[in-house]
Protein backbone atom coordinates (compact mmCIF):
# COMPACT_ATOMS: atom_id res chain seq x y z
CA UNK A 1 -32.20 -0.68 37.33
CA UNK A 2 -34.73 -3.43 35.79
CA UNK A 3 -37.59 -1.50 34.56
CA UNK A 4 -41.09 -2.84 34.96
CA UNK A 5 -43.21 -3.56 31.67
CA UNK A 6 -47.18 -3.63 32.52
CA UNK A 7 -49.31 -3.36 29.70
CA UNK A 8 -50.64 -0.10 27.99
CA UNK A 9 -53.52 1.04 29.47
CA UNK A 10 -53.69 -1.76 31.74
CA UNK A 11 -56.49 -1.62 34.56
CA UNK A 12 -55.32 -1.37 38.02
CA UNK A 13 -58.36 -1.32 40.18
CA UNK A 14 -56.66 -3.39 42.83
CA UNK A 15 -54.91 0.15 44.19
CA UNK A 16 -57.20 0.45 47.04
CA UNK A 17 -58.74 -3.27 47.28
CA UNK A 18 -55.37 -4.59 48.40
CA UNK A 19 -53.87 -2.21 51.20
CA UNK A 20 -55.57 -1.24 54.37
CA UNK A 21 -57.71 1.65 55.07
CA UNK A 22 -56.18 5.04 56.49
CA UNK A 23 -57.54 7.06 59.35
CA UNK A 24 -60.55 8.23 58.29
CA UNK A 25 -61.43 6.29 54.57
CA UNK A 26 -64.36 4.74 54.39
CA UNK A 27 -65.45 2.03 51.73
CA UNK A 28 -68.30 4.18 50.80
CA UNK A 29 -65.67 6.22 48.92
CA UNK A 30 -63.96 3.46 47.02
CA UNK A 31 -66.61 3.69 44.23
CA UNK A 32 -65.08 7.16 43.24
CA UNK A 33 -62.11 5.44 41.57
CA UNK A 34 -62.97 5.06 38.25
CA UNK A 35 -59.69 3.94 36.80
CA UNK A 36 -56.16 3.81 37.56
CA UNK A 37 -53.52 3.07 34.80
CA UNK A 38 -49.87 3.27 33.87
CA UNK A 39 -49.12 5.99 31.31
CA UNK A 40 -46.57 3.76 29.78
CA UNK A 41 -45.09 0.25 29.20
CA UNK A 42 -41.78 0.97 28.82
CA UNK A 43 -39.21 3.89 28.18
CA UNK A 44 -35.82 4.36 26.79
CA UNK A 45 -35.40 5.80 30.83
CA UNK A 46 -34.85 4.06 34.15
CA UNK A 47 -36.46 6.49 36.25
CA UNK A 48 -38.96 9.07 36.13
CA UNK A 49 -40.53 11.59 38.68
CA UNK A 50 -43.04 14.97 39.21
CA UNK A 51 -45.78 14.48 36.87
CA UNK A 52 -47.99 17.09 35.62
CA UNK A 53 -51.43 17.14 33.58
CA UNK A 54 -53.56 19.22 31.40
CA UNK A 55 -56.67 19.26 29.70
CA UNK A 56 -56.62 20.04 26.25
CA UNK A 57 -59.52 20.56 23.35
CA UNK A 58 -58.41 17.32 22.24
CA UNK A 59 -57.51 15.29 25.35
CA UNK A 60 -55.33 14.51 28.41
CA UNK A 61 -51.31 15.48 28.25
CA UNK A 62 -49.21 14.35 30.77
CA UNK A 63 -45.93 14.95 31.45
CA UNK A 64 -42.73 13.77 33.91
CA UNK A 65 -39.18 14.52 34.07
CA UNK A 66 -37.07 11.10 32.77
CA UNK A 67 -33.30 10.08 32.53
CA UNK A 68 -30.57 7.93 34.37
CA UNK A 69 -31.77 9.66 37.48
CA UNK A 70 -32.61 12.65 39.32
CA UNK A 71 -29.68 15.27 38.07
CA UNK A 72 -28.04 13.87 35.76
CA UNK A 73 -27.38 15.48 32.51
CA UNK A 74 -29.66 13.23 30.64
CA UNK A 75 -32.62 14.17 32.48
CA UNK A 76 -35.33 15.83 30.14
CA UNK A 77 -39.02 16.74 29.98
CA UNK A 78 -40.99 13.99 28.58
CA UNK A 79 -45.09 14.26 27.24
CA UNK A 80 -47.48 11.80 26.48
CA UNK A 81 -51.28 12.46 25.10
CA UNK A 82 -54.42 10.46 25.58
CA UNK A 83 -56.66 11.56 22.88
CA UNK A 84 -58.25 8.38 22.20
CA UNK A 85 -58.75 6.69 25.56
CA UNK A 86 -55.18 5.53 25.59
CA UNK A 87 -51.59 6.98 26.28
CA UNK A 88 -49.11 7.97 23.55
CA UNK A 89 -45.98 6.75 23.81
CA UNK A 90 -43.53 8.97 25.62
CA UNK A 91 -41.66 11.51 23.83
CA UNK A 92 -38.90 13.91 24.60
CA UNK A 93 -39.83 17.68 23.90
CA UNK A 94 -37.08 19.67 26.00
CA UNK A 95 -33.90 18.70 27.59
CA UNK A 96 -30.62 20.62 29.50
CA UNK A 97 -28.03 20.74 26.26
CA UNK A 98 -26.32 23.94 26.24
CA UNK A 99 -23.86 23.17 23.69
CA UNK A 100 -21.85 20.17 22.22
CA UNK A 101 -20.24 19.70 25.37
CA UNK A 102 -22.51 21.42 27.99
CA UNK A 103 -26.10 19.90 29.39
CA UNK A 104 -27.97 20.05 32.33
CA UNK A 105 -30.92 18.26 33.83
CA UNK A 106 -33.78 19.48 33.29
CA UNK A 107 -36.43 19.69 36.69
CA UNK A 108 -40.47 19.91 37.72
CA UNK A 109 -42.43 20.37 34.47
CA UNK A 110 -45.87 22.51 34.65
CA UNK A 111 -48.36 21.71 31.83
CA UNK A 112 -51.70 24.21 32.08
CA UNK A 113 -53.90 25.18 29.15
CA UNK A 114 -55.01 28.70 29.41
CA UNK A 115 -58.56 29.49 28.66
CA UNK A 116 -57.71 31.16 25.38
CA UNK A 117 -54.27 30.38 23.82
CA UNK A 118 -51.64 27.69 23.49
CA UNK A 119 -51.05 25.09 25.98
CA UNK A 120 -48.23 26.19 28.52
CA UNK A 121 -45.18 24.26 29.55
CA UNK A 122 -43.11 25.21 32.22
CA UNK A 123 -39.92 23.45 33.68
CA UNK A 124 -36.41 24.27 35.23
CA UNK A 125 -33.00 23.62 33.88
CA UNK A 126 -30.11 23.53 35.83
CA UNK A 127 -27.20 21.40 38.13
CA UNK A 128 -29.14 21.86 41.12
CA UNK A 129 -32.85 22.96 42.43
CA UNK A 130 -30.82 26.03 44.23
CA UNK A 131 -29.36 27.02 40.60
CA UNK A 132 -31.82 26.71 38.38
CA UNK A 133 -33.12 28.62 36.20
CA UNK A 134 -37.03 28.68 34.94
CA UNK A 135 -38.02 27.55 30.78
CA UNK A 136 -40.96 27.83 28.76
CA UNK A 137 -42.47 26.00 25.58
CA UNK A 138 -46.09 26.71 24.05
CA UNK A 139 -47.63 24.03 22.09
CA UNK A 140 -50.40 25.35 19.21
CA UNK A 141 -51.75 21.87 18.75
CA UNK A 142 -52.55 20.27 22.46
CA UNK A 143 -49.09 19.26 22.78
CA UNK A 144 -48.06 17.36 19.42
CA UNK A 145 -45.58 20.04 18.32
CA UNK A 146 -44.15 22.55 20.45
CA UNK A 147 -42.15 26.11 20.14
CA UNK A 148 -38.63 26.58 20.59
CA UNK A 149 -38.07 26.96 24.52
CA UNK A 150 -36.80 30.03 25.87
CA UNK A 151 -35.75 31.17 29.32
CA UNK A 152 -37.60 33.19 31.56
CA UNK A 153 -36.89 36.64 33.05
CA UNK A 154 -34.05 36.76 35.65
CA UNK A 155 -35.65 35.91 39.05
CA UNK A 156 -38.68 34.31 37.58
CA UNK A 157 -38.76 30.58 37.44
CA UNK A 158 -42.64 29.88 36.82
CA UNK A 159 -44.62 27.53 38.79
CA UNK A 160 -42.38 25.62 40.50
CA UNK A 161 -43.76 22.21 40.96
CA UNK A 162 -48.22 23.20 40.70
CA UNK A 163 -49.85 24.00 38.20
CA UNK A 164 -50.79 28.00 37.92
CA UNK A 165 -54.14 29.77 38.07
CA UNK A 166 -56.13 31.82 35.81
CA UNK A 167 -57.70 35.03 37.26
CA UNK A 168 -60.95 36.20 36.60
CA UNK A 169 -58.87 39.43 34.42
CA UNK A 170 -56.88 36.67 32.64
CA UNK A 171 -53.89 36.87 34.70
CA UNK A 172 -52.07 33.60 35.24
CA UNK A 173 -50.53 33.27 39.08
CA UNK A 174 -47.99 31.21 39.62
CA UNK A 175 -47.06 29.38 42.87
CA UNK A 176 -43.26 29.19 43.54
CA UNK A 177 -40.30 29.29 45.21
CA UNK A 178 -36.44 28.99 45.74
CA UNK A 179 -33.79 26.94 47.89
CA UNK A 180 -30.79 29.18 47.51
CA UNK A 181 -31.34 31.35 50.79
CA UNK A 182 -33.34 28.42 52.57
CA UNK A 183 -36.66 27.59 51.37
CA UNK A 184 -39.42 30.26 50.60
CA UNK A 185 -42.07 30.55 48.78
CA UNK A 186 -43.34 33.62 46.56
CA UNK A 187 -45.94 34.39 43.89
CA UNK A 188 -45.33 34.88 40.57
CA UNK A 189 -47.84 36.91 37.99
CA UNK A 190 -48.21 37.76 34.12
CA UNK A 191 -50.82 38.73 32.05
CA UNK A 192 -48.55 38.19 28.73
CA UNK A 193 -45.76 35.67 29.01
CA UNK A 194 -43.65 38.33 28.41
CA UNK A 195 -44.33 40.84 31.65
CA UNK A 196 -43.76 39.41 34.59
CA UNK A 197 -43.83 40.71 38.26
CA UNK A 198 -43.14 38.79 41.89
CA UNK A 199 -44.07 39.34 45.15
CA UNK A 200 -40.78 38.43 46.78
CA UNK A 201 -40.30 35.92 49.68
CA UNK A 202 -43.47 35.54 51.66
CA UNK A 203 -42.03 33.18 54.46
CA UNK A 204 -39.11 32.90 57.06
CA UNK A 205 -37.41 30.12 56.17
CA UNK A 206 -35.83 30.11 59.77
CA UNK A 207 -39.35 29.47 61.07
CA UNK A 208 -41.20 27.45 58.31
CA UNK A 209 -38.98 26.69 55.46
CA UNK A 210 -41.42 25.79 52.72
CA UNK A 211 -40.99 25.07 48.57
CA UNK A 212 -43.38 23.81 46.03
CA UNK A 213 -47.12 25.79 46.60
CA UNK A 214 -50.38 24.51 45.22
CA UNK A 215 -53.07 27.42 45.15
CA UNK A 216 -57.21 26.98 45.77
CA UNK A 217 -59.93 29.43 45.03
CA UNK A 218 -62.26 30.56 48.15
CA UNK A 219 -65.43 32.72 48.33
CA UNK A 220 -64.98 36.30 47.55
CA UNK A 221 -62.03 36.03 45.69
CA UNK A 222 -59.55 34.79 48.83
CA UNK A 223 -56.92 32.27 47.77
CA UNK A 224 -55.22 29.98 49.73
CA UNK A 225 -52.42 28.21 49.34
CA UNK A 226 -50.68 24.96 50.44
CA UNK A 227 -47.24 23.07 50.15
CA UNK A 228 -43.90 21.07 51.40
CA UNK A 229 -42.26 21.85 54.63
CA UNK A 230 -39.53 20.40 56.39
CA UNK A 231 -41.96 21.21 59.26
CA UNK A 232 -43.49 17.48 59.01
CA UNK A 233 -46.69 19.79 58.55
CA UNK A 234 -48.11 20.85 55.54
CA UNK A 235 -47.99 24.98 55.31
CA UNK A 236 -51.14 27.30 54.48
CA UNK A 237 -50.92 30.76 53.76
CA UNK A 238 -54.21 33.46 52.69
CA UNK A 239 -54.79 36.69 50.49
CA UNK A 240 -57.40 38.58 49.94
CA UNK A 241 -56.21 40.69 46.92
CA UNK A 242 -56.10 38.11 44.19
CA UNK A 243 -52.39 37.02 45.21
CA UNK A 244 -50.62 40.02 45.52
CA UNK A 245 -49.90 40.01 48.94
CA UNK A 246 -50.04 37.31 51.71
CA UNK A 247 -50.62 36.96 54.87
CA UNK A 248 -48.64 35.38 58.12
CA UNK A 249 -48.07 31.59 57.14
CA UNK A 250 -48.92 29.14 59.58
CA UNK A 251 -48.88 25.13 59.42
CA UNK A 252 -51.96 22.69 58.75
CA UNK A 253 -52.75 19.69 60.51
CA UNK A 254 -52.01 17.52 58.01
CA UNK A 255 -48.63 15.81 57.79
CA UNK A 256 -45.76 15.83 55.33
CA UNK A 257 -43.22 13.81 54.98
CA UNK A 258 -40.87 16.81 52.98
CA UNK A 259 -42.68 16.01 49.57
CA UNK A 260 -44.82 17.30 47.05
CA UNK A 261 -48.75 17.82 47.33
CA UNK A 262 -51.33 19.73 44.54
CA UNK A 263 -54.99 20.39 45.46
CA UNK A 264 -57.66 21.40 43.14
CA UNK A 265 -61.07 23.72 43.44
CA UNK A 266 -63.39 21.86 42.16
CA UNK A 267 -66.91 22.92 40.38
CA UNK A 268 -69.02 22.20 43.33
CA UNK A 269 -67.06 24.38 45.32
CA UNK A 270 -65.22 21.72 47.22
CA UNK A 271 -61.35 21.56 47.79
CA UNK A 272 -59.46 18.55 47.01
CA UNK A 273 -56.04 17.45 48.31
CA UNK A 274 -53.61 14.86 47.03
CA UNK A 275 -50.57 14.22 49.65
CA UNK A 276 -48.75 11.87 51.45
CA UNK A 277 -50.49 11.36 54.57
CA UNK A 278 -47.08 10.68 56.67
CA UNK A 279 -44.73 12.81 58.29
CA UNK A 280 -41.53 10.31 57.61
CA UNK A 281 -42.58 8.12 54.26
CA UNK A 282 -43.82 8.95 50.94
CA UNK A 283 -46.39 6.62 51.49
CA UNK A 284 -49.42 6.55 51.92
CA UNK A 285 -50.61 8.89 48.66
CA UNK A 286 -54.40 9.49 50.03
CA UNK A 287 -57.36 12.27 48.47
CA UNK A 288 -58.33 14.47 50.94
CA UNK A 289 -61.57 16.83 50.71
CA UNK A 290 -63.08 20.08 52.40
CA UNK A 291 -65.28 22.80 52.36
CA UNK A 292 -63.51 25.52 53.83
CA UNK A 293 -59.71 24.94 53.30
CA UNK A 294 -59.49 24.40 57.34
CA UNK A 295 -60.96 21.02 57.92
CA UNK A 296 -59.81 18.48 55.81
CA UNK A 297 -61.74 14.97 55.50
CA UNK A 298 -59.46 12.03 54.11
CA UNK A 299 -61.97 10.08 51.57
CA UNK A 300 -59.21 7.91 49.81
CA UNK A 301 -56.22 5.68 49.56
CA UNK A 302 -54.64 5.51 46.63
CA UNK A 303 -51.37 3.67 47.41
CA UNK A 304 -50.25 2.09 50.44
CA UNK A 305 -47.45 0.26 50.53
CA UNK A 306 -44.73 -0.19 53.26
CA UNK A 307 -40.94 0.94 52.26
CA UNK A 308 -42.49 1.88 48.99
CA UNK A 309 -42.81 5.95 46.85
CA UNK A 310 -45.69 7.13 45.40
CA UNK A 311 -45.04 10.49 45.20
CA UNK A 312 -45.35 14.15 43.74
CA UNK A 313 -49.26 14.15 42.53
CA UNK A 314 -50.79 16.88 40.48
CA UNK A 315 -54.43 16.83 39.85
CA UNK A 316 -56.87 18.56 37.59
CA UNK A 317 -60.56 18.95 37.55
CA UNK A 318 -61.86 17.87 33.94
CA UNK A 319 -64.13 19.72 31.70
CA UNK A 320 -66.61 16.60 32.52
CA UNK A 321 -66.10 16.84 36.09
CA UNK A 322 -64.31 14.14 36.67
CA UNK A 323 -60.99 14.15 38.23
CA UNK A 324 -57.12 13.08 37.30
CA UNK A 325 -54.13 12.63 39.22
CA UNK A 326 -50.79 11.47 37.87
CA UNK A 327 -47.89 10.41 40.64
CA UNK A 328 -44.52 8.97 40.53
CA UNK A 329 -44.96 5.56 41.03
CA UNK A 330 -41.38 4.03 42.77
CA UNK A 331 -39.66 6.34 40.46
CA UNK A 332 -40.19 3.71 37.99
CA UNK A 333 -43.27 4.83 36.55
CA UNK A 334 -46.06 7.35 36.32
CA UNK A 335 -49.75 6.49 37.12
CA UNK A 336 -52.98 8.31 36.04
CA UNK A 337 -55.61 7.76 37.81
CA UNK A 338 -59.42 8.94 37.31
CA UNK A 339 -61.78 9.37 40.20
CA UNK A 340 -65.50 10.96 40.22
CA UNK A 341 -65.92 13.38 42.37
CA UNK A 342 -69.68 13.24 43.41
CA UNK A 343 -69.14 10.29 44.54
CA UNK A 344 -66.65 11.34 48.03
């Protein structure tokens, strides 16, 4: 596979200039994009996919999943940091080797910085998404050097593709789920690292069969959350006690192609969506917004083009207020891209 060699840092404005508008996107909202950017010029691997980012004291870490391709043994968790306006190059901090002979690929890593403590990063090792098992690393120093991984409790595998969410008490939920015994979702909770308790599978996967939640903060403590289906819909589901137990899942309006969303609270109070806005094609990638978790508004394009991937978003809410999404970009790349918020 020929891999693509833009320049560091290169500008890319021309995202939403040069494809055509989506139901509902207005040019008012184009000024919100304040920059969109490669993370890197090259790699020492031909494909890469599901991004995360985190906010540090220091900066911006991303990180991706990179090898030959998706499973193969050579598949590890890769970071870069932007503490300086521009994007590290691309290291490798965890991969599958089990021993001289013995390595797995390594899956879906989840970067989140806690309000007090090290930065977190989760991922999954293992031949298969319906055999894997769940990993954790902590980084002291906003992701330059990182502790020796270890493996997570039996039945917990950590936020499975989104990023997790600090309670008010300090406890950090985590939105999961499995594809063993058809896909469900469940909750995941600790207050230590080291605790850990689950609420089980929330769904019927013979009904809605649904992976990869993203979760969103409501009024009077309600949560909602959202994810993948194979329903062509994207799923909601509701609790009112902090995200120990759920309610009956139902599906959205808004389409899905079988891929990966995230969705952010932001400071205003406003929700904001990243997904493919499709119910056959990872493309388009457009921002939706709303005020009540119900009614979504789509306010952006962000790719759209034909027989094309642009993929697996996460997206964070900055200490500034702006915010950042990184997506796989045709597997061959990740993009970061910045967008202000007051302006949708």
């Amino acid at each position: 596979m020929r891999v693509l060699r833009p320049r560091i840092g290169s500008l890319l404005l021309v995202v939403l200039t040069a494809t055509p508008m989506a139901r509902g996107v207005t040019d008012e909202n184009r000024s919100a994009l304040l920059k969109s950017e490669f993370i890197f010029e090259s790699a020492p691997f031909p494909e890469c996919h599901a991004s995360t980012i985190a906010e540090t004291k220091t900066g911006l870490v991303a990180g991706w999943f990179g090898g030959t391709h998706e499973r193969h043994p050579d598949v590890g968790i890769w970071i870069s940091r932007n503490t300086t306006g521009t994007w590290s190059i691309p290291v490798e901090v965890a991969n599958g080797v089990q021993s001289p002979t013995n390595r797995f690929p390594c899956w879906n890593p989840v970067l989140f910085q806690r309000r007090n403590g090290p930065l977190l990063l989760f991922y999954k090792v293992g031949p298969s998404p319906s055999a894997w098992w769940g990993m954790l690393t902590t980084s002291a120093d906003a992701g330059n050097t990182w502790s020796k991984a270890r493996r997570l409790p039996d039945g917990i595998l950590g936020p499975i593709k989104d990023k997790p969410v600090e309670l008010a008490d300090g406890t950090l939920l985590c939105p999961s789920s499995t594809e063993d015994h058809g896909w469900r979702i469940h909750f995941e909770r600790t207050s230590d690292l080291e605790t850990w308790a689950s609420t089980g599978p929330i769904n019927d996967p013979t009904q809605i069969a649904a992976i990869q939640p993203t979760i969103l903060f409501h009024d009077g403590g309600r949560l909602q959350a959202l994810g993948r289906t194979r329903q062509q819909r994207i799923f909601e589901i509701w609790s009112e006690d902090g995200g120990k137990t759920w309610g009956k899942m139902s599906l959205t309006e808004l389409p899905n192609p079988n891929s990966g969303i995230d969705a952010v609270t932001l400071k205003d109070g406003r929700l904001l969506l990243v997904y493919n806005d499709s119910t056959n094609s990872r493309t388009p990638l457009n921002v939706a917004v709303s005020i009540d978790g119900k009614k979504w508004h789509r306010v952006l394009v962000l790719e759209n083009e034909p027989k094309s991937q642009f993929s697996y978003p996460a997206v964070i809410q900055a200490s500034d207020g702006l915010v950042h999404i990184t997506y796989t970009w045709k597997r061959l790349r990740i993009r970061h891209t910045t967008l202000d918020p007051k302006k949708l």
